[in-house]
Protein backbone atom coordinates (compact mmCIF):
# COMPACT_ATOMS: atom_id res chain seq x y z
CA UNK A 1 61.76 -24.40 63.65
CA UNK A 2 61.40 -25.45 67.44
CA UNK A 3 63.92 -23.69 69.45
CA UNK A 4 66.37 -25.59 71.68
CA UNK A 5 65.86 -25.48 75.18
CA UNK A 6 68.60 -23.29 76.29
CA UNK A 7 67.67 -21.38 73.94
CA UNK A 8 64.61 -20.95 75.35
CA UNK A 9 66.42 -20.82 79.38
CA UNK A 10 68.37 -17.82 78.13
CA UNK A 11 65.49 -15.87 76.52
CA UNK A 12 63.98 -16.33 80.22
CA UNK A 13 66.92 -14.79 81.71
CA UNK A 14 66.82 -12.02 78.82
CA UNK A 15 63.39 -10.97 79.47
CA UNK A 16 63.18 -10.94 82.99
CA UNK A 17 66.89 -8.95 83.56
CA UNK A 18 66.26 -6.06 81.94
CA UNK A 19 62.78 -5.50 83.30
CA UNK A 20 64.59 -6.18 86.94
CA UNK A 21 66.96 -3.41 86.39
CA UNK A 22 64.17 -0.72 84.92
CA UNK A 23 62.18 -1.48 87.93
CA UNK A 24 64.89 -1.79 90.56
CA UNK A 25 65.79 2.01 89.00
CA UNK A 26 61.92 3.22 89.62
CA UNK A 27 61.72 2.07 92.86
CA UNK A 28 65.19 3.41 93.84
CA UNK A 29 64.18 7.46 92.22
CA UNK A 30 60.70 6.80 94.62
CA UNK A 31 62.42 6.37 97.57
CA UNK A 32 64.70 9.45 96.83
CA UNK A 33 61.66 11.64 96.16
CA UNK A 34 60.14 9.92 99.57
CA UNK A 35 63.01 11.22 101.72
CA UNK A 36 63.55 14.92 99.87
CA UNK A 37 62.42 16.47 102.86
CA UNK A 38 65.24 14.77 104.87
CA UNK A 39 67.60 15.40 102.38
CA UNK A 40 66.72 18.95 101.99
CA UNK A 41 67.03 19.37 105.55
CA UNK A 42 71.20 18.51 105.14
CA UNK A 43 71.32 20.63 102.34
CA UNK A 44 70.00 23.60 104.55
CA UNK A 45 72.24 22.77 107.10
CA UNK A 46 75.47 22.20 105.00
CA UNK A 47 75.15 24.11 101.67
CA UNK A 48 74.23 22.75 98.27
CA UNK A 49 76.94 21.27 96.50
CA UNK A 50 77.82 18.28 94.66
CA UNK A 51 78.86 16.33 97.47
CA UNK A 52 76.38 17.13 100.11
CA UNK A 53 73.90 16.74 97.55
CA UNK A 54 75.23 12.99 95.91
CA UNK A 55 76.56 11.51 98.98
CA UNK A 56 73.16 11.90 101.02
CA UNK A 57 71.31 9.87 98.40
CA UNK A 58 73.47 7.18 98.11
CA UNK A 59 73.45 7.23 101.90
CA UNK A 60 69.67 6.93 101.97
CA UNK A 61 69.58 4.12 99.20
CA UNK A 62 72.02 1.54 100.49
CA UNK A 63 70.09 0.16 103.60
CA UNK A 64 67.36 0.25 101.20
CA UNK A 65 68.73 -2.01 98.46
CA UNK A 66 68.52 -5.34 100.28
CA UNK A 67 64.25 -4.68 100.27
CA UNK A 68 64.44 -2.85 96.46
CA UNK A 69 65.74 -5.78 94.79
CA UNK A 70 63.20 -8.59 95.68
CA UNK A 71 60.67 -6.11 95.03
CA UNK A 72 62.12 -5.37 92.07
CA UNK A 73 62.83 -9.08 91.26
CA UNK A 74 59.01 -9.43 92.17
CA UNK A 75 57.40 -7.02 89.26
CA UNK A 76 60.16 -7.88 86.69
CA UNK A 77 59.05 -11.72 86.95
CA UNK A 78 55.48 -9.94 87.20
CA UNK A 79 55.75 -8.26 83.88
CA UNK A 80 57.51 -10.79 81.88
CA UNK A 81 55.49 -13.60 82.20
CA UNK A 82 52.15 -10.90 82.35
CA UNK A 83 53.94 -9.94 78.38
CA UNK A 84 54.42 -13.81 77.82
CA UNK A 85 51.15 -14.53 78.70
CA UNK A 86 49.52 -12.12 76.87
CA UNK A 87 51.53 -12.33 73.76
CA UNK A 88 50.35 -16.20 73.21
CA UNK A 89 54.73 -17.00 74.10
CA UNK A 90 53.50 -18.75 77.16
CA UNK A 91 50.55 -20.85 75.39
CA UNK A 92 53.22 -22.08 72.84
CA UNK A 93 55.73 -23.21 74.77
CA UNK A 94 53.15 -25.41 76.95
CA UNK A 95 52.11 -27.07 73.42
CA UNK A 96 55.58 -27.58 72.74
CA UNK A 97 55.96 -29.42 75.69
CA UNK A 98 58.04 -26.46 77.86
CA UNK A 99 56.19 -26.61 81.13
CA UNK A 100 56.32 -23.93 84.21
CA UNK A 101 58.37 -26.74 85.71
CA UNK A 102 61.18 -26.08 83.17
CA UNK A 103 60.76 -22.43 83.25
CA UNK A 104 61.16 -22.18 86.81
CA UNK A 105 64.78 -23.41 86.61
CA UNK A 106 65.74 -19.81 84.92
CA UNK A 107 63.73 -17.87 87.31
CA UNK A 108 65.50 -19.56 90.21
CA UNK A 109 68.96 -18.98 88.88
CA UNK A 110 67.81 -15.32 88.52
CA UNK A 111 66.60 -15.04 92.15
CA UNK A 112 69.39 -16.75 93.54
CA UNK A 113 71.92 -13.51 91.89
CA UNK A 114 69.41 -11.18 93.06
CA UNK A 115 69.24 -13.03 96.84
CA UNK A 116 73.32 -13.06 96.43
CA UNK A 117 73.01 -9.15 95.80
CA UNK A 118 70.77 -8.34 98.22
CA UNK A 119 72.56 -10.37 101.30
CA UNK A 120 75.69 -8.70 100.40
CA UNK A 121 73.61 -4.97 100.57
CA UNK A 122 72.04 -6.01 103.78
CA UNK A 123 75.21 -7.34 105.52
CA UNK A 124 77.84 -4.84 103.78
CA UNK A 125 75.86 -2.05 102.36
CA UNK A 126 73.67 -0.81 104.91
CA UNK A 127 76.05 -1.02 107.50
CA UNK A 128 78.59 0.79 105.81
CA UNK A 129 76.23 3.47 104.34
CA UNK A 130 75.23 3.81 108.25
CA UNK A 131 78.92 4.68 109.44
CA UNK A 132 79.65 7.02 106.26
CA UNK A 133 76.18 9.26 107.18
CA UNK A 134 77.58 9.39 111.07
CA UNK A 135 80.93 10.28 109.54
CA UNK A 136 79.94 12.50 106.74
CA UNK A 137 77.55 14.31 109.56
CA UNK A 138 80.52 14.91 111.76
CA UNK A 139 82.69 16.14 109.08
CA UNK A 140 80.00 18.56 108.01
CA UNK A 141 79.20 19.33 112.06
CA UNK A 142 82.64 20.67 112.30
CA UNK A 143 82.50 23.15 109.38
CA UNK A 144 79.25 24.29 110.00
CA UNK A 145 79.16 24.33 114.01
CA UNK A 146 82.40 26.98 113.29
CA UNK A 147 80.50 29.20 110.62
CA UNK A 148 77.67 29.43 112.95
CA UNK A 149 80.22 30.33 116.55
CA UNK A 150 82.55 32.46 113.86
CA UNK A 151 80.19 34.10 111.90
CA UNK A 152 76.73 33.88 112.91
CA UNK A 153 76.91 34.55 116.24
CA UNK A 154 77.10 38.06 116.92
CA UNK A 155 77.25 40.84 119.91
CA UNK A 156 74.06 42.49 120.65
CA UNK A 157 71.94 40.48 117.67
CA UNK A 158 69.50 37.93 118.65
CA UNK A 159 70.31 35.03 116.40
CA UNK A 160 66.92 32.36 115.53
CA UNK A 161 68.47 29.53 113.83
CA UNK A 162 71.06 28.70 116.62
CA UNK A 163 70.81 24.91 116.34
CA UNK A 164 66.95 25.31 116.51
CA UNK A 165 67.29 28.05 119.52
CA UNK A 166 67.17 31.47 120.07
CA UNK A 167 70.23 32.63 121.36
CA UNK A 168 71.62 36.35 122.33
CA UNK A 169 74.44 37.39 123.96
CA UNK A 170 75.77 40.86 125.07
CA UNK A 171 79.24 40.27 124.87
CA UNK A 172 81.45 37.95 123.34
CA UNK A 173 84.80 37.50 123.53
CA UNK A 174 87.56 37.85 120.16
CA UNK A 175 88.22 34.27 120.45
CA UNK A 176 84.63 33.35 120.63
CA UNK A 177 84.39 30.88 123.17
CA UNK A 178 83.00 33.24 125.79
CA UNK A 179 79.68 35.43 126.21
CA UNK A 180 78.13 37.96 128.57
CA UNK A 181 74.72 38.38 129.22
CA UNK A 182 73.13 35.69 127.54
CA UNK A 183 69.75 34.38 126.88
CA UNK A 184 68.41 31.21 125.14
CA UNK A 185 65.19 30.26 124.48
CA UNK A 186 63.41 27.88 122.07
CA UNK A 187 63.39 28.62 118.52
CA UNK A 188 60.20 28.16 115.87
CA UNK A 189 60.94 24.46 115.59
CA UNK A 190 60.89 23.56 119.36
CA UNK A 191 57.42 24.67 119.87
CA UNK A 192 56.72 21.03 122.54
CA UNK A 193 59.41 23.98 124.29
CA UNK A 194 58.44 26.61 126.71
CA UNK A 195 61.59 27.80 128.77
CA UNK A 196 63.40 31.17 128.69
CA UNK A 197 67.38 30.99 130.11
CA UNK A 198 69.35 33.93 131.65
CA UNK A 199 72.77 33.96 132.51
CA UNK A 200 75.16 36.28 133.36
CA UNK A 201 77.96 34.13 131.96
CA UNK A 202 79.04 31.52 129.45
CA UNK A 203 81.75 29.50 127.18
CA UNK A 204 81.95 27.29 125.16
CA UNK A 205 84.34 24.62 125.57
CA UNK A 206 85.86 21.46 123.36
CA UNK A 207 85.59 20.58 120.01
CA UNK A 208 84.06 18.80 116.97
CA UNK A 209 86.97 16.71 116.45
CA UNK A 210 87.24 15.24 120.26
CA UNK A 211 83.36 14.72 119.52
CA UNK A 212 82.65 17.10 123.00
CA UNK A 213 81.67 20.42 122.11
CA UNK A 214 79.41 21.57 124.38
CA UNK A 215 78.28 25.39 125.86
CA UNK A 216 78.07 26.19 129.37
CA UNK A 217 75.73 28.33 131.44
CA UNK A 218 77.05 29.96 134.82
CA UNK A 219 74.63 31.09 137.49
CA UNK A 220 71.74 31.72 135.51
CA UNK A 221 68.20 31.01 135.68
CA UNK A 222 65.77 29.26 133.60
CA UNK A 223 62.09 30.33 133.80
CA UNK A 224 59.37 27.66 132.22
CA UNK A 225 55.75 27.73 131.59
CA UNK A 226 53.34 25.53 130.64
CA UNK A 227 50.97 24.96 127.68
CA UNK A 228 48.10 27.19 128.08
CA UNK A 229 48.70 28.27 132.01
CA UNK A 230 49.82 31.53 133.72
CA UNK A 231 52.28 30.19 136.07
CA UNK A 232 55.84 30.61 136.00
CA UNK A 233 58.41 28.39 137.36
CA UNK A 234 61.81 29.85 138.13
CA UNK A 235 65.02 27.32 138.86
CA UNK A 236 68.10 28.24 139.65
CA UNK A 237 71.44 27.06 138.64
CA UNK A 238 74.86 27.22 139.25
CA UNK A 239 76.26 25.31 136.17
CA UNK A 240 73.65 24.34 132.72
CA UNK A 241 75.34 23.00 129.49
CA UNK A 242 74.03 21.87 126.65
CA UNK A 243 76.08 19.28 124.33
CA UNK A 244 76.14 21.05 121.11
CA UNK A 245 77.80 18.48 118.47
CA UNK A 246 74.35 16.32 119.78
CA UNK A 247 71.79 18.87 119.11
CA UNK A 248 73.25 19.44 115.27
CA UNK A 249 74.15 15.75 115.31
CA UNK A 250 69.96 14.68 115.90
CA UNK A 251 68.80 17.47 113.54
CA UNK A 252 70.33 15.68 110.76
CA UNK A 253 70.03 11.68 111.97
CA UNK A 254 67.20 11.87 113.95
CA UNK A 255 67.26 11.07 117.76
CA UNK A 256 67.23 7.14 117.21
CA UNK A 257 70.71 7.35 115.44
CA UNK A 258 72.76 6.47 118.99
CA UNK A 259 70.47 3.96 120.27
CA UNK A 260 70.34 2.07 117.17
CA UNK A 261 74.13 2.25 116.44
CA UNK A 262 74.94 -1.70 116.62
CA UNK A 263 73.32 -0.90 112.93
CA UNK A 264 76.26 0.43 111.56
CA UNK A 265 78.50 -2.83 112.62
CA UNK A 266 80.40 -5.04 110.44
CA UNK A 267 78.93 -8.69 110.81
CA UNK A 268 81.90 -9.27 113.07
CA UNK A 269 81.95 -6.21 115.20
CA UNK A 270 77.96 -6.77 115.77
CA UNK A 271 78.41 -10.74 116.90
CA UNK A 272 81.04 -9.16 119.30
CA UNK A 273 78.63 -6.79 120.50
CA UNK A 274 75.65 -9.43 120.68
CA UNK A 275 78.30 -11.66 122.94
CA UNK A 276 79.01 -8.39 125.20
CA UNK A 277 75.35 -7.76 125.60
CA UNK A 278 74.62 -11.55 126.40
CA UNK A 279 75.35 -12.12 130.08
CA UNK A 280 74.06 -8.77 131.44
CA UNK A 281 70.87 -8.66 133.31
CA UNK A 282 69.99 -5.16 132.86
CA UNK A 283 66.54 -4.59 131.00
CA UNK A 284 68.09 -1.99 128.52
CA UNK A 285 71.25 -3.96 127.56
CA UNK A 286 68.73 -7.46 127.61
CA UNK A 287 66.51 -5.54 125.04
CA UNK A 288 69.36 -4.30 122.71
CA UNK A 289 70.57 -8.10 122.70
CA UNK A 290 67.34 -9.13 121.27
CA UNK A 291 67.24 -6.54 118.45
CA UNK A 292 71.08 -6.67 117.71
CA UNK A 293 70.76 -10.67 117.48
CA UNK A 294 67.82 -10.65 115.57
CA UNK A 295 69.18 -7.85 112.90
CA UNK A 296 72.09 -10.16 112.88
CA UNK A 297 70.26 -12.96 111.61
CA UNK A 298 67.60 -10.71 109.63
CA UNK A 299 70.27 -9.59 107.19
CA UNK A 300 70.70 -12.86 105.70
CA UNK A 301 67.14 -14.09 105.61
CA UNK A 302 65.29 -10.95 104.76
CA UNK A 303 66.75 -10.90 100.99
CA UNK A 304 65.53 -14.34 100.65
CA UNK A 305 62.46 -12.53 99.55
CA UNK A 306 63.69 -13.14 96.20
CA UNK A 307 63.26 -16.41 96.16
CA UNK A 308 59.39 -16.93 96.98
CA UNK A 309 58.95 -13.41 95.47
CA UNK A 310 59.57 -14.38 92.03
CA UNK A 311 57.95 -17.64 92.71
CA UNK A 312 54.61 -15.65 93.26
CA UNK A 313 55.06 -13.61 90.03
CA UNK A 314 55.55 -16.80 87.91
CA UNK A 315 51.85 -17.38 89.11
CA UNK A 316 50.28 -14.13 89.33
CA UNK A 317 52.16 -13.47 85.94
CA UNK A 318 50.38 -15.95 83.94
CA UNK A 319 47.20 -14.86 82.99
CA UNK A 320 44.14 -16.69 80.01
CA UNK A 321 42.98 -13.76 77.97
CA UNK A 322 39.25 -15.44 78.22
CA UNK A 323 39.15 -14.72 81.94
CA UNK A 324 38.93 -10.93 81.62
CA UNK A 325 40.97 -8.65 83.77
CA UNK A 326 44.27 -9.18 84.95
CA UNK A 327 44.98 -8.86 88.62
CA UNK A 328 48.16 -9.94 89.07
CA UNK A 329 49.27 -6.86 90.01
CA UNK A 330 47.31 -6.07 92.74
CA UNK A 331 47.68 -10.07 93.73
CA UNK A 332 51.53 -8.88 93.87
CA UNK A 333 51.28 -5.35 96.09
CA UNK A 334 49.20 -7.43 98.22
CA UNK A 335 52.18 -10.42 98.58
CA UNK A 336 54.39 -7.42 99.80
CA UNK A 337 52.33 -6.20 102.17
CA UNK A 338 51.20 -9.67 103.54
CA UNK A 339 54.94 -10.54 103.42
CA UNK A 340 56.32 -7.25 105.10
CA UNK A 341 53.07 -8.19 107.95
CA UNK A 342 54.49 -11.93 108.75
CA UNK A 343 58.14 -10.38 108.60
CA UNK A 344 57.32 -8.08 111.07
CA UNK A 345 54.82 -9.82 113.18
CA UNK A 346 57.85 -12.65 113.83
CA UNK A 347 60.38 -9.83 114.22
CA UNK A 348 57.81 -8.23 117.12
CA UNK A 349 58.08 -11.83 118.73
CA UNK A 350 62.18 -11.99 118.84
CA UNK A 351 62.62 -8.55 119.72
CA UNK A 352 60.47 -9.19 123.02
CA UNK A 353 62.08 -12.60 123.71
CA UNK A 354 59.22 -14.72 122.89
CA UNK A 355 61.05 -16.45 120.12
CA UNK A 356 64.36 -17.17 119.32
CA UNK A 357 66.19 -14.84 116.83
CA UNK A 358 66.86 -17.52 114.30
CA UNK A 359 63.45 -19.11 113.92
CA UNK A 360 61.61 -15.57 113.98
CA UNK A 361 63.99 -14.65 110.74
CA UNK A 362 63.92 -18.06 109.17
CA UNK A 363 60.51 -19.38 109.89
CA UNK A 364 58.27 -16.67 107.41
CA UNK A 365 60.35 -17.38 104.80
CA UNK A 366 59.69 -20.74 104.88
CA UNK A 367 56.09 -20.59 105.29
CA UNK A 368 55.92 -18.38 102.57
CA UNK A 369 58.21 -19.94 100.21
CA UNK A 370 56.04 -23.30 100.67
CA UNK A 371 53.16 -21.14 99.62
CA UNK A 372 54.94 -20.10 96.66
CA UNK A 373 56.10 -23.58 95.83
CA UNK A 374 52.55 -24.95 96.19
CA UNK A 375 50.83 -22.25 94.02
CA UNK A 376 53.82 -23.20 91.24
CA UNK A 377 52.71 -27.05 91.64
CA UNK A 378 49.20 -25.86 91.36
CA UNK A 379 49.95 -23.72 88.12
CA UNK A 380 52.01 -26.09 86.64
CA UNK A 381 49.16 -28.99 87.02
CA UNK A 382 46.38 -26.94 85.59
CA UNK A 383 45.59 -24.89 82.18
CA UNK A 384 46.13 -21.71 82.08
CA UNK A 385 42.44 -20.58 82.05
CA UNK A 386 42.32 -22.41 85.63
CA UNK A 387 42.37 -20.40 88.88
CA UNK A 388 45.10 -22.24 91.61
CA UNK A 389 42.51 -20.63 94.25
CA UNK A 390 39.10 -22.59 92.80
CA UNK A 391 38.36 -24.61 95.44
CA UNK A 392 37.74 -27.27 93.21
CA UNK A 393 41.46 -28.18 92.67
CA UNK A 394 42.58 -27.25 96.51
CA UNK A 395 43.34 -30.18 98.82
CA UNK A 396 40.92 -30.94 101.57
CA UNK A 397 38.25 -28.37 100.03
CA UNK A 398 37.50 -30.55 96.67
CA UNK A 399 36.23 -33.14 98.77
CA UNK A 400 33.73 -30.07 100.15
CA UNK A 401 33.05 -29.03 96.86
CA UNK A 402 32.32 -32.30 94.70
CA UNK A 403 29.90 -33.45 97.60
CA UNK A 404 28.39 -29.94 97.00
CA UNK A 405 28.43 -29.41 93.17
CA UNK A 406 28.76 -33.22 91.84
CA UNK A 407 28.29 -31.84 88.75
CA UNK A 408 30.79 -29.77 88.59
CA UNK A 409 32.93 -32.34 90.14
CA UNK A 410 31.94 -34.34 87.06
CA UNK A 411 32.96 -31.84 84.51
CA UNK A 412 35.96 -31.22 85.41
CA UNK A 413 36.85 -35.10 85.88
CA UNK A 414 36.03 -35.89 82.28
């Protein structure tokens, strides 16, 4: 009994779903395991429980998800057609007249979700995950910036994990916020640091919540070295401070979290803050116009991955058993990393002004999705056991190749 076509459209959709979702999960538990180190870092610093421990990960996977799911889309089309191929599934539904043609029209319908998903990630998602890490950091700051002045601190005790510093103090007042005799130096993870400070005097002044809290030196000195040389260098001060909330704030982000803050906008807030950046001539505010305009644009095209993604599986996917191996696999890695290089090679071009932001987001895409669609033409044209890379059946090389190998040429003619 020949099965009806949409029959044979939703057992498309049926295969390749659940292998998108299985492999969407993989990739999603291997970037978790890539950023344990960062994430164990926040635990150290906050304490385990179920919050700090869930709410990390989900921070770390939602600017992720808009470049997991055509991945994902990628090897689910990848495996399902690899199964259909291998199975014979693919063979009989050419003889009974179902063509690549007609199974591209379920793949496409499956993309276009995935692209749907992914935009909204990219222009909702990431942004949002962005603003709840800077929140959930500053939440966490203020607990654990008290336990360490409260409790950790202490008269007479040299203390080693003061924000990365060695700190001591002689004295210190019942409220806290003022010390005697106090040195700071760098701790065992500041090692690029070589500087010893003395002061007779200091406080520490604002809060976590007015997002100033900083700690003040009075009439001190600071004595520095350098790597590998005697010499001592002694400055004096009357007034040193050093902003506190920032210090804990870049031990958990990283020290590219301010400059890169536009990432955290809503699509409306970050067009408002292209537009302020527009007229100014400064070089720093001209170079954060180019990257905010170009992320703008970026987060709708870069999900279109999905598209020409599962475009390439449907040919790397279909293999002839009488060929030998299989290396549509590594034909696929390769298709990410040759599509993350042209992504990023146009991206280098807007963010120095050599392109405009719109073309440089929009342009690889196309090139590679008319790739795609000319390797499906290809496939659909010739049998299965045919290569769409011989030469033979390539535009402008056949001519090259029949002048070269007429007998070859001959074959395949007849």
């Amino acid at each position: 009994m020949r099965s009806s076509p949409i029959t044979i459209f939703f057992y498309f959709i049926k295969e390749v779903i659940p292998q998108f979702i299985t492999v969407f999960c993989v990739l999603s538990a291997v970037i978790v395991v890539s950023q344990l180190v960062r994430l164990s870092e926040a635990l150290v610093n906050f304490g385990l429980s179920a919050e700090n421990l869930l709410l990390p990960f989900l921070f770390v996977l939602m600017p992720m998800v808009a470049i997991t799911i055509p991945i994902a889309l990628l090897f689910a089309v990848l495996l399902s057609f690899s199964r259909m191929s291998a199975d014979g599934e693919y063979a009989a539904l050419l003889a009974s007249g179902y063509s690549l043609k007609r199974a591209l029209v379920p793949v496409l319908i499956v993309a276009a979700g995935a692209y749907f998903l992914a935009t909204t990630a990219s222009v909702y998602f990431e942004a949002w995950a962005r603003r709840e890490t800077i929140a959930f950091t500053h939440r966490k700051a203020q607990t654990e910036l008290d336990n360490i002045i409260r409790y950790r601190v202490k008269a007479g005790v040299f203390i080693d994990d003061f924000l990365g510093y060695v700190l001591y103090a002689e004295n210190i007042s019942p409220d806290r916020s003022h010390f005697e005799n106090v040195m700071l130096a760098p701790g065992r993870d500041n090692q690029d640091q070589h500087f010893t400070l003395l002061a007779p005097a200091a406080s520490i002044n604002g809060s976590v919540e007015s997002g100033n809290l900083r700690m003040s030196f009075d009439y001190g000195l600071i004595y520095t070295t350098q790597p590998n040389e005697t010499q001592v260098s002694v400055v004096k001060f009357k007034r040193a401070e050093l902003d506190l909330l920032r210090i804990f704030r870049d031990q958990v982000l990283g020290s590219q979290s301010e400059a890169d803050d536009y990432r955290s906008y809503t699509p409306r807030d970050l067009w408002r803050y292209i537009d302020s950046k527009a007229k100014s001539t400064k070089a720093d505010d001209i170079d954060k116009y180019l990257k905010a305009r170009y992320l703008f644009h970026s987060r709708f095209s870069m999900p279109f991955a999905a598209i020409f993604f599962a475009l390439f599986a449907m040919v790397f996917g279909i293999n002839d058993d009488r060929r030998g191996k299989n290396y549509g696999f590594l034909a696929a890695t390769l298709t990410v990393v040759i599509g993350y290089i042209v992504m990023m090679s146009f991206k280098f071009l807007a963010d120095k002004g050599q392109m405009s932001a719109p073309l440089a987001a929009w342009l690889p895409n196309l090139l590679l999705t008319g790739v795609a669609a000319f390797l499906i033409y290809q496939k659909n044209r010739l049998p299965p056991s045919e290569s769409v890379f011989d030469p033979r059946h390539l535009p402008f090389l056949r001519r090259f190749v029949s002048h070269s190998h007429p007998t070859v040429d001959s074959k395949a003619k007849s």
